[in-house]
Protein backbone atom coordinates (compact mmCIF):
# COMPACT_ATOMS: atom_id res chain seq x y z
CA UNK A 1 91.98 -0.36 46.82
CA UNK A 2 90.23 -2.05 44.71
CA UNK A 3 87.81 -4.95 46.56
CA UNK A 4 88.05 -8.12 44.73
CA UNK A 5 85.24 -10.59 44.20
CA UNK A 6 83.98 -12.70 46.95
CA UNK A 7 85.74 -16.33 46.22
CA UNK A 8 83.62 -19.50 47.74
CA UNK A 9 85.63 -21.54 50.07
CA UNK A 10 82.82 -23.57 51.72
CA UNK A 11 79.24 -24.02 52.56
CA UNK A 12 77.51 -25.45 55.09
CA UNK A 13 73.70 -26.10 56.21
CA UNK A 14 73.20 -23.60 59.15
CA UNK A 15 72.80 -25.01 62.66
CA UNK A 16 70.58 -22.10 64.10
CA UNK A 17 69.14 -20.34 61.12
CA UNK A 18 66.24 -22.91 59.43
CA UNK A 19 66.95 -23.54 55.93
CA UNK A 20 69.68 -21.40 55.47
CA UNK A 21 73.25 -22.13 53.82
CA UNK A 22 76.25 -20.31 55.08
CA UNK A 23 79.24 -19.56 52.92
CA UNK A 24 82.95 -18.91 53.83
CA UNK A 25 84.20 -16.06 51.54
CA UNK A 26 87.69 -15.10 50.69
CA UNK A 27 88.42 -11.44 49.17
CA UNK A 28 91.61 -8.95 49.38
CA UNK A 29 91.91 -7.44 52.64
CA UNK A 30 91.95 -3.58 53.12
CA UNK A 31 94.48 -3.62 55.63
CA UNK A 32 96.49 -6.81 54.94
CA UNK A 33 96.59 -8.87 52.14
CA UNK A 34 93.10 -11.18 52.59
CA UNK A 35 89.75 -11.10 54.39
CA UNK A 36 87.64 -13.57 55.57
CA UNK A 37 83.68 -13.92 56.49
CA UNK A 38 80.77 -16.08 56.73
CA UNK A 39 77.68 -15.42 55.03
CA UNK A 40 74.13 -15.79 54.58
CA UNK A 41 73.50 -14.16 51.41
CA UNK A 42 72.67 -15.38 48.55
CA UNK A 43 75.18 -12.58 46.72
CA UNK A 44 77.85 -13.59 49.03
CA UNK A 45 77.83 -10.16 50.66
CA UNK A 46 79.51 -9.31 53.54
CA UNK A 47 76.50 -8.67 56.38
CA UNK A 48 76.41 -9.22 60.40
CA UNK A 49 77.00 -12.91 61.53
CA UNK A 50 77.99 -14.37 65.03
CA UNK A 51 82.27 -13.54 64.95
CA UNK A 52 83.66 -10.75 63.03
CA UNK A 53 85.61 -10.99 59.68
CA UNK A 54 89.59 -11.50 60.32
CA UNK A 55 92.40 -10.00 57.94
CA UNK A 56 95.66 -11.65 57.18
CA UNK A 57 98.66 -11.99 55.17
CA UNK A 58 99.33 -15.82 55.35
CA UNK A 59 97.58 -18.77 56.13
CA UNK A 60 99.70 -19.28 59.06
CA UNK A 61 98.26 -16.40 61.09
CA UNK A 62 96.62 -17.13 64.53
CA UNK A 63 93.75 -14.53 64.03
CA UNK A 64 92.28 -16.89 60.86
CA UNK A 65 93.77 -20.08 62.28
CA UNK A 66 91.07 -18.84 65.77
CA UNK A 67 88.64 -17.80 63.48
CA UNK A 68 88.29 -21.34 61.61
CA UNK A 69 88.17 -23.43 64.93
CA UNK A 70 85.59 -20.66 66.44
CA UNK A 71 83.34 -20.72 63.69
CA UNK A 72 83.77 -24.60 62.77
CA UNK A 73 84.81 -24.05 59.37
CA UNK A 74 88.15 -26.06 60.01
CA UNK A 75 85.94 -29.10 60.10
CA UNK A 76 85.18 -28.35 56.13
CA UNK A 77 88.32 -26.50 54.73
CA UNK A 78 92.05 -27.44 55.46
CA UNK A 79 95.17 -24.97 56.16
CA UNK A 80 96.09 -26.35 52.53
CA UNK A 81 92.49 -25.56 50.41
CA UNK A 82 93.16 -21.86 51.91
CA UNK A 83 96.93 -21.90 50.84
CA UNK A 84 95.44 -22.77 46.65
CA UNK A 85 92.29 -20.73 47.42
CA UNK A 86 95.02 -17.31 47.88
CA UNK A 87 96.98 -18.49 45.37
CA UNK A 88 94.20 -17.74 43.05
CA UNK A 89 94.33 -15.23 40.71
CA UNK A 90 91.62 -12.66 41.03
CA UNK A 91 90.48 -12.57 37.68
CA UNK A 92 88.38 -9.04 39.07
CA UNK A 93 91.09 -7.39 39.49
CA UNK A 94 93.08 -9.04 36.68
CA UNK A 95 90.85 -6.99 34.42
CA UNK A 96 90.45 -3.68 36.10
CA UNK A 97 94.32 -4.35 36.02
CA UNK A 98 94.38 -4.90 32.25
CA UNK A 99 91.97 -1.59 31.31
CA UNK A 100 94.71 1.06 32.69
């Protein structure tokens, strides 16, 4: 499979690390259908932060719905933002798509 281009949902001044933005990211999942992570890299690469990425189908699942309240991100980005967000088309794989 084919791993799609990290999509931006949020950022967010870091409470512990000193001048430091972190970024909620959005790509396909390998297992189900999305993936989700915070990050501190620039590149929006997926590294080692304080709760482990989640995978899901729908925006209704209680692993991501945990994983927002955990991590705070629920504060910035609503059930409905995510909904448009993986409605998306990912124009990465559009392409790749497009070349076969």
């Amino acid at each position: 499979m084919i791993r799609s281009t990290p999509r931006l949902l949020a950022t967010r001044s870091s409470k512990s690390l000193i001048d430091t933005l972190e970024t909620l990211c959005l790509v396909t999942g390998t297992n189900k259908r999305y993936r989700i992570y915070t990050t501190t890299d620039e590149s929006l690469i997926e590294g080692h932060w304080d709760l482990d990425p989640i995978e899901f189908d729908t925006v209704d699942d209680e692993q991501l719905k945990t994983y927002l309240i955990e991590s705070f991100w629920l504060l910035q980005i609503s059930q409905h933002e995510l909904q448009k967000a993986c409605e998306l088309p990912d124009t990465h794989t559009q392409s790749s798509n497009s070349l076969r």
